[in-house]
Protein backbone atom coordinates (compact mmCIF):
# COMPACT_ATOMS: atom_id res chain seq x y z
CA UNK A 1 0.00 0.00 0.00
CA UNK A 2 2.86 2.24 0.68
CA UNK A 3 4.53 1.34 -2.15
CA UNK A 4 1.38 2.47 -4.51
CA UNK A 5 1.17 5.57 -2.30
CA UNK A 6 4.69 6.58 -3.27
CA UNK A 7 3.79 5.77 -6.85
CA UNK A 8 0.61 7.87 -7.20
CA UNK A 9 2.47 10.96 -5.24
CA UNK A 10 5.41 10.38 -7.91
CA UNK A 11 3.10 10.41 -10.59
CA UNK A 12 1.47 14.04 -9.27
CA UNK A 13 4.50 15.28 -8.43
CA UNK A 14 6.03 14.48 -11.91
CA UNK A 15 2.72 16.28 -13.37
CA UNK A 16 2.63 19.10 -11.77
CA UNK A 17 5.82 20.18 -13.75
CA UNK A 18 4.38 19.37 -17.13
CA UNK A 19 3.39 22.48 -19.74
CA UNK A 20 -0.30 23.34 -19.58
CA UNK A 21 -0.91 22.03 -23.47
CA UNK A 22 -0.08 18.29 -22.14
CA UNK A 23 -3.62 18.20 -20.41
CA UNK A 24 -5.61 19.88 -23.47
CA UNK A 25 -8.32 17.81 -24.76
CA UNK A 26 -7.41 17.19 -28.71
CA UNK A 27 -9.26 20.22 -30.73
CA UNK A 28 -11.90 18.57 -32.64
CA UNK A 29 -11.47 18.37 -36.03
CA UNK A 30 -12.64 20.76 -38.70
CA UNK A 31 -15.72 20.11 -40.61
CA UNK A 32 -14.61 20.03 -44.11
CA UNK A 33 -16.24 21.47 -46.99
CA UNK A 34 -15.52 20.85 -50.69
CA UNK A 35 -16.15 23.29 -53.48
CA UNK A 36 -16.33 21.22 -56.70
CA UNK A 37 -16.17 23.97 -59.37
CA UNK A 38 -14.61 25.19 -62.76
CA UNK A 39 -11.30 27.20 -61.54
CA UNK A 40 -10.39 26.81 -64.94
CA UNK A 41 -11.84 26.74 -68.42
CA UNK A 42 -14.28 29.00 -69.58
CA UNK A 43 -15.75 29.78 -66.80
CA UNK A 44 -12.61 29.94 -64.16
CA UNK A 45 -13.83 34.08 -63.43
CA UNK A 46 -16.97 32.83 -62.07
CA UNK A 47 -15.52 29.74 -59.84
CA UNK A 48 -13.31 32.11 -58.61
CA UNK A 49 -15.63 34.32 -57.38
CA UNK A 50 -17.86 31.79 -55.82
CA UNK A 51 -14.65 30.73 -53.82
CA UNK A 52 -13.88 34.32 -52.26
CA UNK A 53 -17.66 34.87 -51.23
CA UNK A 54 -17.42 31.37 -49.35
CA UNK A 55 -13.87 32.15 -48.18
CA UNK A 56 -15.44 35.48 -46.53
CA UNK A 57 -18.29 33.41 -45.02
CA UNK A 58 -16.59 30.73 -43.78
CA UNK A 59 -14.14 33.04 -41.74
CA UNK A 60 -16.99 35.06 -40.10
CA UNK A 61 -18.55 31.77 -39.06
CA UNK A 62 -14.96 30.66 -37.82
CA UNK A 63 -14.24 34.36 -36.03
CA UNK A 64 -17.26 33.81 -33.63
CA UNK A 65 -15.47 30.30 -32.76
CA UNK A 66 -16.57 27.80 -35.15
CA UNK A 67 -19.99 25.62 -35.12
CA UNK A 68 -21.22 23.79 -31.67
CA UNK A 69 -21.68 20.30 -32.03
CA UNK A 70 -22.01 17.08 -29.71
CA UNK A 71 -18.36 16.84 -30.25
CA UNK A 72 -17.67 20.35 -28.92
CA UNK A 73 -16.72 23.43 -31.33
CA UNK A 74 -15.89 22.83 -34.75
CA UNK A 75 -14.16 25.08 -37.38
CA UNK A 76 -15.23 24.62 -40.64
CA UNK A 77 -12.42 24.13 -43.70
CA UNK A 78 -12.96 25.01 -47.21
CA UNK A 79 -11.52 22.50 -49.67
CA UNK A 80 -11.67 23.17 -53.22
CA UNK A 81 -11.35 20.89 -56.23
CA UNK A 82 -11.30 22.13 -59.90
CA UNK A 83 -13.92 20.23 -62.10
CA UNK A 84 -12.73 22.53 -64.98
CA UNK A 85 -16.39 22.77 -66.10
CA UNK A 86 -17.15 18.74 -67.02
CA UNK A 87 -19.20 16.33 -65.61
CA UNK A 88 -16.34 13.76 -65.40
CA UNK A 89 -13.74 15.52 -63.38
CA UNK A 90 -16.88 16.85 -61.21
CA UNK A 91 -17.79 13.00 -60.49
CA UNK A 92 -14.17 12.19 -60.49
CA UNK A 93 -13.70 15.38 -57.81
CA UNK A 94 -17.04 14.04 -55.57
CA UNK A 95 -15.09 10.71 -55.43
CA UNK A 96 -11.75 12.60 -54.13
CA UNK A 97 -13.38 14.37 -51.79
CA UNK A 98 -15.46 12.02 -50.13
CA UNK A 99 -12.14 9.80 -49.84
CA UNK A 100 -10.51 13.39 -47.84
CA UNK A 101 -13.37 13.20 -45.49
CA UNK A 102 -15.70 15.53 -46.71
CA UNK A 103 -19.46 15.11 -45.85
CA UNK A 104 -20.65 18.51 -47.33
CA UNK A 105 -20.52 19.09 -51.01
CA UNK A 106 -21.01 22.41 -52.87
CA UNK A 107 -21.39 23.26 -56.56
CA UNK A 108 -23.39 25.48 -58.82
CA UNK A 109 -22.29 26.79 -61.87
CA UNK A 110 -23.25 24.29 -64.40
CA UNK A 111 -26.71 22.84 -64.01
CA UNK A 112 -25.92 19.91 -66.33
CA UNK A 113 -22.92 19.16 -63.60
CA UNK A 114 -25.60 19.98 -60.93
CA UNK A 115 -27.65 17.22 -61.85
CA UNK A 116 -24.97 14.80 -62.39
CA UNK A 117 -23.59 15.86 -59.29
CA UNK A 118 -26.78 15.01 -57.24
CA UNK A 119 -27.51 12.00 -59.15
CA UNK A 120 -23.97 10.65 -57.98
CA UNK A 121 -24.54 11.39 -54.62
CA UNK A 122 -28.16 9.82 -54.30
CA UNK A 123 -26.33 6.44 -55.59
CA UNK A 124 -23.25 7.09 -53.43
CA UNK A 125 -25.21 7.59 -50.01
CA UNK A 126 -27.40 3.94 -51.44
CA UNK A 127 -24.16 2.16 -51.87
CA UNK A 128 -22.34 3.98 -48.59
CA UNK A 129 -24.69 4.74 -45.71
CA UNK A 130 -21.73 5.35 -43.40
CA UNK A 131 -19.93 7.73 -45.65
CA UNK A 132 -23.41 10.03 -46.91
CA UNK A 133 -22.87 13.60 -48.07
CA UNK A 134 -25.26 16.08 -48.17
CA UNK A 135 -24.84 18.16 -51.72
CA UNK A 136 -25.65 22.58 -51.29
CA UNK A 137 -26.66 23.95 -55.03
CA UNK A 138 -25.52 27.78 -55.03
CA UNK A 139 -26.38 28.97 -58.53
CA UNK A 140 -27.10 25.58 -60.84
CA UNK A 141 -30.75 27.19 -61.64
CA UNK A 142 -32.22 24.41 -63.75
CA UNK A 143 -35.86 24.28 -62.56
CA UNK A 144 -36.07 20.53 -62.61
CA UNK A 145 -33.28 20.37 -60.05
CA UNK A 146 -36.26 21.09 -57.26
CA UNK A 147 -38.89 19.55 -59.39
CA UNK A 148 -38.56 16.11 -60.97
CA UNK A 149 -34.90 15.67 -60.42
CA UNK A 150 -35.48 16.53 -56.86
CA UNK A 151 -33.44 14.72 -54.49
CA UNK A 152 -33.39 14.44 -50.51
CA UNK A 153 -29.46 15.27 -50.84
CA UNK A 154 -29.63 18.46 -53.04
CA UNK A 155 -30.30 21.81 -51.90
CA UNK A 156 -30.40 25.00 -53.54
CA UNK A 157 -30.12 28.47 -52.37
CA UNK A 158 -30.50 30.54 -55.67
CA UNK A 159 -33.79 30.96 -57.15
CA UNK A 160 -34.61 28.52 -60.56
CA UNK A 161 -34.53 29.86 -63.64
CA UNK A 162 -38.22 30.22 -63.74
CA UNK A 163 -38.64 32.62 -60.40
CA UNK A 164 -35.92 34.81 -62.19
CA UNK A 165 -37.64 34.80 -65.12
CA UNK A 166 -41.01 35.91 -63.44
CA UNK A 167 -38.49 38.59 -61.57
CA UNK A 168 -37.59 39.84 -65.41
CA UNK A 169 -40.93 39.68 -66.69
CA UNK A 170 -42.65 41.85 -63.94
CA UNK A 171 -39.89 44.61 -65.49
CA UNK A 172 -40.60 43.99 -69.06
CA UNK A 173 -44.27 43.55 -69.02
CA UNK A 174 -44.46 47.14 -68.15
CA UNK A 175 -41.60 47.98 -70.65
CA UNK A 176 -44.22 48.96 -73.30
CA UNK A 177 -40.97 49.78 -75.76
CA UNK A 178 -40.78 46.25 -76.26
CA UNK A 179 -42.83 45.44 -79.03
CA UNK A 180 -40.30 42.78 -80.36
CA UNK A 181 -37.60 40.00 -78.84
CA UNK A 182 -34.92 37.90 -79.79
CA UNK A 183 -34.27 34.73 -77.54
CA UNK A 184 -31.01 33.79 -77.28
CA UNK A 185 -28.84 31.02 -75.12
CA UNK A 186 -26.51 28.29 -74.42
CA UNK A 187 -27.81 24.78 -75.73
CA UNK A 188 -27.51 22.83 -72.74
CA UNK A 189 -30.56 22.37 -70.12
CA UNK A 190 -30.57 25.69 -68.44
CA UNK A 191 -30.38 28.02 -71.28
CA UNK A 192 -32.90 25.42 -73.02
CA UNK A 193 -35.18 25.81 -69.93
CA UNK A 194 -34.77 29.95 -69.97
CA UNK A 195 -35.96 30.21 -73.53
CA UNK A 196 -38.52 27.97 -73.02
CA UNK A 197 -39.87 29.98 -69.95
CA UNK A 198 -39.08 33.40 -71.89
CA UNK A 199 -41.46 31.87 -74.79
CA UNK A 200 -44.17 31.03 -71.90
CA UNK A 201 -44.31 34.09 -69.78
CA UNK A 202 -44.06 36.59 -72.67
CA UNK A 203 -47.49 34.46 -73.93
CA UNK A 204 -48.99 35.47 -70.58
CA UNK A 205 -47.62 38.64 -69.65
CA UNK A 206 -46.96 40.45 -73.31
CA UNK A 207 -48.59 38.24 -75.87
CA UNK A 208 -48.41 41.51 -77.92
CA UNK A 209 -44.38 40.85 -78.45
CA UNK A 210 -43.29 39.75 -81.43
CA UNK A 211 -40.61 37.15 -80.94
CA UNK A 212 -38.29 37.52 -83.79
CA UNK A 213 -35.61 35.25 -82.89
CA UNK A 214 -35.33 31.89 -81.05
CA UNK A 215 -31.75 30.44 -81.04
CA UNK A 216 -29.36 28.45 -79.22
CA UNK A 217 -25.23 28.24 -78.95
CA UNK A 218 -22.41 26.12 -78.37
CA UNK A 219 -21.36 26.37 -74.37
CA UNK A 220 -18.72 28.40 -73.65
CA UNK A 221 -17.44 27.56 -76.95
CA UNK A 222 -17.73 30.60 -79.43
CA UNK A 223 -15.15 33.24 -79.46
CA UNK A 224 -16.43 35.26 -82.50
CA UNK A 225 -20.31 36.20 -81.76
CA UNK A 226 -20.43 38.78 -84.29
CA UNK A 227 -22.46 36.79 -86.87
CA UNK A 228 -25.21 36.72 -83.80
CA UNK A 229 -25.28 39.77 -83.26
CA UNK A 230 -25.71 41.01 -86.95
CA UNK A 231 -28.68 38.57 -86.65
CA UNK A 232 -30.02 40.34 -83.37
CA UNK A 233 -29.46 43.91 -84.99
CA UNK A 234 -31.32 42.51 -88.53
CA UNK A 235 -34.26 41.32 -86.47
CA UNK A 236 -35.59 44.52 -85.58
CA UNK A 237 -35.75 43.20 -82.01
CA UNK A 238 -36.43 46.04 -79.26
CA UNK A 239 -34.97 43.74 -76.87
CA UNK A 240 -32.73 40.60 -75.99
CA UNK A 241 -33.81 38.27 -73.36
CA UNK A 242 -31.09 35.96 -72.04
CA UNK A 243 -29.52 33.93 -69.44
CA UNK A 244 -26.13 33.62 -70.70
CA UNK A 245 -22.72 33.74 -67.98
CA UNK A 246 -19.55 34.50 -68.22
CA UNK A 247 -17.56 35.07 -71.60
CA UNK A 248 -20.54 33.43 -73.25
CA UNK A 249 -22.25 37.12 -72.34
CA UNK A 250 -19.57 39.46 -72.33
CA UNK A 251 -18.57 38.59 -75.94
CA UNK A 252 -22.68 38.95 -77.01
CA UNK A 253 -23.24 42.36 -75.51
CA UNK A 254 -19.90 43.44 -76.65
CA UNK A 255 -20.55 42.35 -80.00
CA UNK A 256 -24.01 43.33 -79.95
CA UNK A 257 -22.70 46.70 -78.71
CA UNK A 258 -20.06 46.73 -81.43
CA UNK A 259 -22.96 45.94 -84.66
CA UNK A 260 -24.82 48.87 -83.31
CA UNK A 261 -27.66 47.22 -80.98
CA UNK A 262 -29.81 49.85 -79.68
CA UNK A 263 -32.53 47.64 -77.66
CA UNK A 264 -32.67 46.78 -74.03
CA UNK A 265 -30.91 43.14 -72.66
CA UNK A 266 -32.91 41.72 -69.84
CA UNK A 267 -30.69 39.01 -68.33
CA UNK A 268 -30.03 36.99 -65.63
CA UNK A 269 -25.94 37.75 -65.30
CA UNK A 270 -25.39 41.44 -66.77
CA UNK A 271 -24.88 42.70 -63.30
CA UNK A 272 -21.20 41.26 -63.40
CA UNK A 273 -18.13 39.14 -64.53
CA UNK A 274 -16.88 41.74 -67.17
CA UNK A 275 -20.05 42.75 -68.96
CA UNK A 276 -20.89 46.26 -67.51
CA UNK A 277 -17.00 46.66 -68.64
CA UNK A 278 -17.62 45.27 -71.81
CA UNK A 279 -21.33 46.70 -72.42
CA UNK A 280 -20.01 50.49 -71.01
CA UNK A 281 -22.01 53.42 -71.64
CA UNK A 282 -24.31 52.05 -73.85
CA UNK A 283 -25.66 49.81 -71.31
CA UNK A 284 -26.98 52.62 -69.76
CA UNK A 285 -30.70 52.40 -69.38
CA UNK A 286 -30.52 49.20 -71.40
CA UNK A 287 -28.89 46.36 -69.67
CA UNK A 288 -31.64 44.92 -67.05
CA UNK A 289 -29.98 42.41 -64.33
CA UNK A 290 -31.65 40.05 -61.89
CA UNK A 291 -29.82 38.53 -58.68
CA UNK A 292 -30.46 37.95 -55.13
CA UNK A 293 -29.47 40.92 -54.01
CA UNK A 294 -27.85 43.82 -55.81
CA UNK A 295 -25.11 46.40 -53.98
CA UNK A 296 -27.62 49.39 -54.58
CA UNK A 297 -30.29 48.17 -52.83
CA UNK A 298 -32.21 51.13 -50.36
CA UNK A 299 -29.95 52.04 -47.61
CA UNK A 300 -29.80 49.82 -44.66
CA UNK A 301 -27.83 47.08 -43.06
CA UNK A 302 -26.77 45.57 -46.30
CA UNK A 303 -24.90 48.52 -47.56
CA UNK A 304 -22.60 47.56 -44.22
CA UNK A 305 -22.34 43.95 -45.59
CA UNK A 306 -20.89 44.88 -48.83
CA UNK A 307 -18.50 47.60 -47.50
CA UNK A 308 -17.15 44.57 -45.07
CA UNK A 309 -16.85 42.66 -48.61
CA UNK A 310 -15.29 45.27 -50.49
CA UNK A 311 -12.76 45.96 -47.19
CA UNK A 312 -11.94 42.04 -47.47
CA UNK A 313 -11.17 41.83 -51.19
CA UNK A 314 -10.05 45.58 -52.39
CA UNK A 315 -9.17 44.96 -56.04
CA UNK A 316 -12.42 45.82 -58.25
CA UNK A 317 -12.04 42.92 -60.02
CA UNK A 318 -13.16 41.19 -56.95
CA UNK A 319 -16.52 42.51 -56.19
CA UNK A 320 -18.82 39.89 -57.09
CA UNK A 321 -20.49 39.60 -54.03
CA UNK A 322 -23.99 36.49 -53.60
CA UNK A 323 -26.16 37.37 -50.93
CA UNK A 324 -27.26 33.93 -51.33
CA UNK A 325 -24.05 32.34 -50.58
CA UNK A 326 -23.49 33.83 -47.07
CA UNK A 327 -27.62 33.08 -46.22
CA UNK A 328 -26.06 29.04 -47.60
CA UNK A 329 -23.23 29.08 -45.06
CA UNK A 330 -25.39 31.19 -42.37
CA UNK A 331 -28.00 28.12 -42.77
CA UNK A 332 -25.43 25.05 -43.00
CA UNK A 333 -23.93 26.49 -39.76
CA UNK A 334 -27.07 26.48 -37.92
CA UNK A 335 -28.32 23.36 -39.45
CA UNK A 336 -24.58 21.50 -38.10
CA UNK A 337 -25.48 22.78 -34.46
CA UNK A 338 -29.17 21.67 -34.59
CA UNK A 339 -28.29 18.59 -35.84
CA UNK A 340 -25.28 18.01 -33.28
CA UNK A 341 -22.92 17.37 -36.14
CA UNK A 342 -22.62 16.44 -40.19
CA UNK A 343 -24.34 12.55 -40.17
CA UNK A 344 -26.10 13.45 -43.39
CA UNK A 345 -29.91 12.51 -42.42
CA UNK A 346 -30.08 14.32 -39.36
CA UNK A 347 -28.41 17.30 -41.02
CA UNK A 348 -30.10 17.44 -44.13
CA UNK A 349 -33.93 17.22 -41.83
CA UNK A 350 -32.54 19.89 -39.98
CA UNK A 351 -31.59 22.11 -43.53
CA UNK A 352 -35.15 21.53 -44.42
CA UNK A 353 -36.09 23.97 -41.78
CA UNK A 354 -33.33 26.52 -41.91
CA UNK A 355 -34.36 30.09 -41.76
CA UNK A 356 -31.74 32.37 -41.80
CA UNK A 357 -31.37 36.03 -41.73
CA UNK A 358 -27.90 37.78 -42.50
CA UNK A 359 -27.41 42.03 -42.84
CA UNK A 360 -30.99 42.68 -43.44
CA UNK A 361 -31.97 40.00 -45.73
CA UNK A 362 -33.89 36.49 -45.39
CA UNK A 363 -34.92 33.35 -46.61
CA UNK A 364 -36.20 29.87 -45.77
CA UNK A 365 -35.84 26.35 -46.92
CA UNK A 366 -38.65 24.95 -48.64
CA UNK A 367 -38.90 21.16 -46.76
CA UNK A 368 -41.14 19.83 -50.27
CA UNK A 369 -38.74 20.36 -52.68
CA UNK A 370 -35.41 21.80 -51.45
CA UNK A 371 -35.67 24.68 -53.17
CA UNK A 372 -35.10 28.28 -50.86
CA UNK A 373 -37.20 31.13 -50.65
CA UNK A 374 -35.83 34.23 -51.03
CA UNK A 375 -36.05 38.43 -51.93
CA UNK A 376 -35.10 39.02 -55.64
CA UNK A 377 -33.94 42.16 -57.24
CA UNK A 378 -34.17 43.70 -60.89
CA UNK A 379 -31.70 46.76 -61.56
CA UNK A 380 -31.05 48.44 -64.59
CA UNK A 381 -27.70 49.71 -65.30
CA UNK A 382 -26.70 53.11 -64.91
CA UNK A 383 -23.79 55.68 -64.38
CA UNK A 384 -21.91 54.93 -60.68
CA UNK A 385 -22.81 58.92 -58.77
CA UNK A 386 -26.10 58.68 -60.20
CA UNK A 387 -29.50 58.71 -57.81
CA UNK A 388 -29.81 54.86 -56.91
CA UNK A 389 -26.17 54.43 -58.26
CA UNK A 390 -23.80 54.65 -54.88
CA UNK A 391 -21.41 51.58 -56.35
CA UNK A 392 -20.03 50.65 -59.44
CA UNK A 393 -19.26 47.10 -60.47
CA UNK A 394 -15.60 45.71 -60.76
CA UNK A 395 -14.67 49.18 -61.41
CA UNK A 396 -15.84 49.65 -64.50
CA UNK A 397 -18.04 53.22 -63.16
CA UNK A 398 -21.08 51.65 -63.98
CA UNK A 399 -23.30 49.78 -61.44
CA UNK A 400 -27.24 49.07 -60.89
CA UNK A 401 -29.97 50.57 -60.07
CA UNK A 402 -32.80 48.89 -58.25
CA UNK A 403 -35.99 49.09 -60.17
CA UNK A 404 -37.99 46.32 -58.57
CA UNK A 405 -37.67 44.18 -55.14
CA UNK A 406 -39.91 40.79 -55.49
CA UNK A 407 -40.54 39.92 -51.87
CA UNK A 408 -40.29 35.67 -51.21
CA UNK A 409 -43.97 35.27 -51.61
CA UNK A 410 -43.81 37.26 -54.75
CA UNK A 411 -41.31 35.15 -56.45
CA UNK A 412 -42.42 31.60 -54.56
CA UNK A 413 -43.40 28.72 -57.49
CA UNK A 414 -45.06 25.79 -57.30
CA UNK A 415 -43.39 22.42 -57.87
CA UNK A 416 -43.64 19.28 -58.94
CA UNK A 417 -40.86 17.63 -56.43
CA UNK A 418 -42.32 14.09 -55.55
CA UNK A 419 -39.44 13.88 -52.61
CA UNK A 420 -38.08 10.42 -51.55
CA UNK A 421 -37.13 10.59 -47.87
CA UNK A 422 -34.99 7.62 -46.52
CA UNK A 423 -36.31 5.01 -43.99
């Protein structure tokens, strides 16, 4: 007995001169998150800019000390893998990162990898209930992705193609200039969808509008699109309706600017990504934008929010800024700590009922179909100094003006989502 007595006294006294760290419990580890995207490729500007608004949102979640869960406080670590823009390296990228631990997927700028993307991970979390992801859509706007591609997995945080369309058309159907339109887009499944709903709600809302041209382009692919726009400026066409991204609508506008286009552009990505710059000062008055949220919005907490944006990433060529994106991280954060940690059923039940409100803006989760509710915005472009025009964009002295706020209600949809939930 003495002998264990000595012992245990050794033992304390041989403690007590040990550094602090030695009787730290082991910081959990980080909950990691892995941005599949194109960094490169046609579309590399936009990736990019996806990455710094999650960058910015994952470090104010980390600031305030991470996430709670049941095993204590979590940071949260932002992996990204380049996809380059094809489904193969996307799927090939899911694959990686699920082997580096991920549980938390995030894409969105490519529908057609959207829905490959959340087809994968439906038969991955079949095949691998221990290893289930959960997959967040930030901009892959395909309606079908939330109606009969809808998948317990997958959920989006931009509005579908068809809210921003009914965002556009409440602009245009009281644009009485518009007597005539030319349709125009990329031939995969999203700009297909966009011309199709252009065709339907200009039936409804302005059956008076001529449409006097209907086509479809190559992906990311053409570098000269002067021969469409001499086709756009022979039409006659008052206005161009859209929902073209990255060089795919800088190129059109500038070459629509360069054959002499005089009619109005209502799109769903003019706001940014070179094509104020590339538009300039004939956009003025002509270029209509939709978005979540636009920097000129009426004064109030949100001119804050983009300020601490524009402080984080100085260089104009940064300023791309989604709303939507810190509402997505703002609702996976509380989602994590209401579900006590990333086991993909529990979290994704407790997504379904995120509500989340960030520098004066909102939005819900819609449990049916995954898809979020959410303000929209239409601004037309303008001169940065005048009224309604505080900020430019990228730094090109242009920016938007807001011309119409569509409250969630407003821009709410029905769906045809026939959800599969699992046992």
């Amino acid at each position: 007995m003495k002998i264990l007595r000595r012992r245990i006294l050794k033992s304390l006294a041989a403690a007590a001169f040990l550094p602090a760290s030695a009787f730290t419990q082991p910081a959990a580890a980080p909950i990691k998150l892995a941005m599949i995207e194109g960094l490169s490729g046609g579309n590399a500007n936009g990736g990019e800019a996806v990455f710094r608004n999650l960058v910015w949102a994952v470090e104010r979640v980390n600031q305030r000390g991470g996430v709670k869960t049941r095993d204590g406080q979590r940071l949260l670590q932002l992996d990204r893998y380049d996809s380059k823009g094809q489904i193969e390296e996307a799927i090939a990228s899911l694959r990686s990162a699920i082997d580096d631990g991920a549980r938390i997927v995030l894409q969105g700028n490519s529908s057609a990898v959207a829905a490959a993307l959340s087809e994968a991970v439906a038969k991955h979390n079949e095949r691998e209930p221990q290893r289930r992801v959960v997959f967040l859509n930030y901009s892959a706007v395909d309606p079908s992705l939330t109606n009969e591609k809808c998948s317990f997995w997958h959920f989006r945080f931009d509005a579908h193609a068809d809210m921003r369309m009914g965002a556009l058309m409440s602009v245009l159907r009281e644009d009485k200039a518009v007597k005539s339109a030319y349709l125009i887009g990329q031939d995969y499944s999203f700009g297909q969808g966009v011309l199709r709903e252009a065709r339907r709600q200009l039936g409804l809302q302005r059956p008076d509008v001529q449409i006097v041209g209907d086509e479809l382009h190559p992906l990311l692919r053409v570098k000269d699109f002067a021969p469409y726009a001499a086709k756009i400026k022979a039409s006659g066409a008052d206005a161009v309706i859209t929902g073209n991204f990255s060089n795919d609508l800088t190129l059109l506008v500038k070459a629509a600017r360069e054959a002499g286009f005089d009619g109005r552009f209502y799109t769903f990505y003019g706001n940014a990504l070179g094509a104020p710059a590339a538009i300039g000062e004939a956009g003025v008055g002509k270029v209509v934008a939709v978005a979540d949220w636009l920097p000129n919005v009426p004064a109030g907490p949100s001119e804050a929010f983009y300020q601490s944006f524009r402080k984080r990433y100085p260089n104009p060529a940064d300023d791309y800024v989604h709303m939507r994106l810190q509402l997505m991280v703002e609702a996976l954060a509380q989602a994590i700590e209401k579900a006590g940690g990333v086991e993909a059923v529990p979290l994704a039940n407790a997504l379904e009922q995120a509500a989340v409100s960030f520098s004066g803006w909102a939005g819900r989760m819609r449990a049916a179909d995954h898809q979020f509710q959410q303000p929209l915005v239409v601004g037309v472009m303008d001169r940065q100094g005048t009224p309604g025009v505080k900020f430019d964009v990228e730094g090109s002295g242009y920016g938007f003006r807001v011309v119409r706020q569509i409250t969630p209600p407003q821009a709410e949809m029905p769906h045809a989502c026939k959800m599969i939930r699992p046992a």
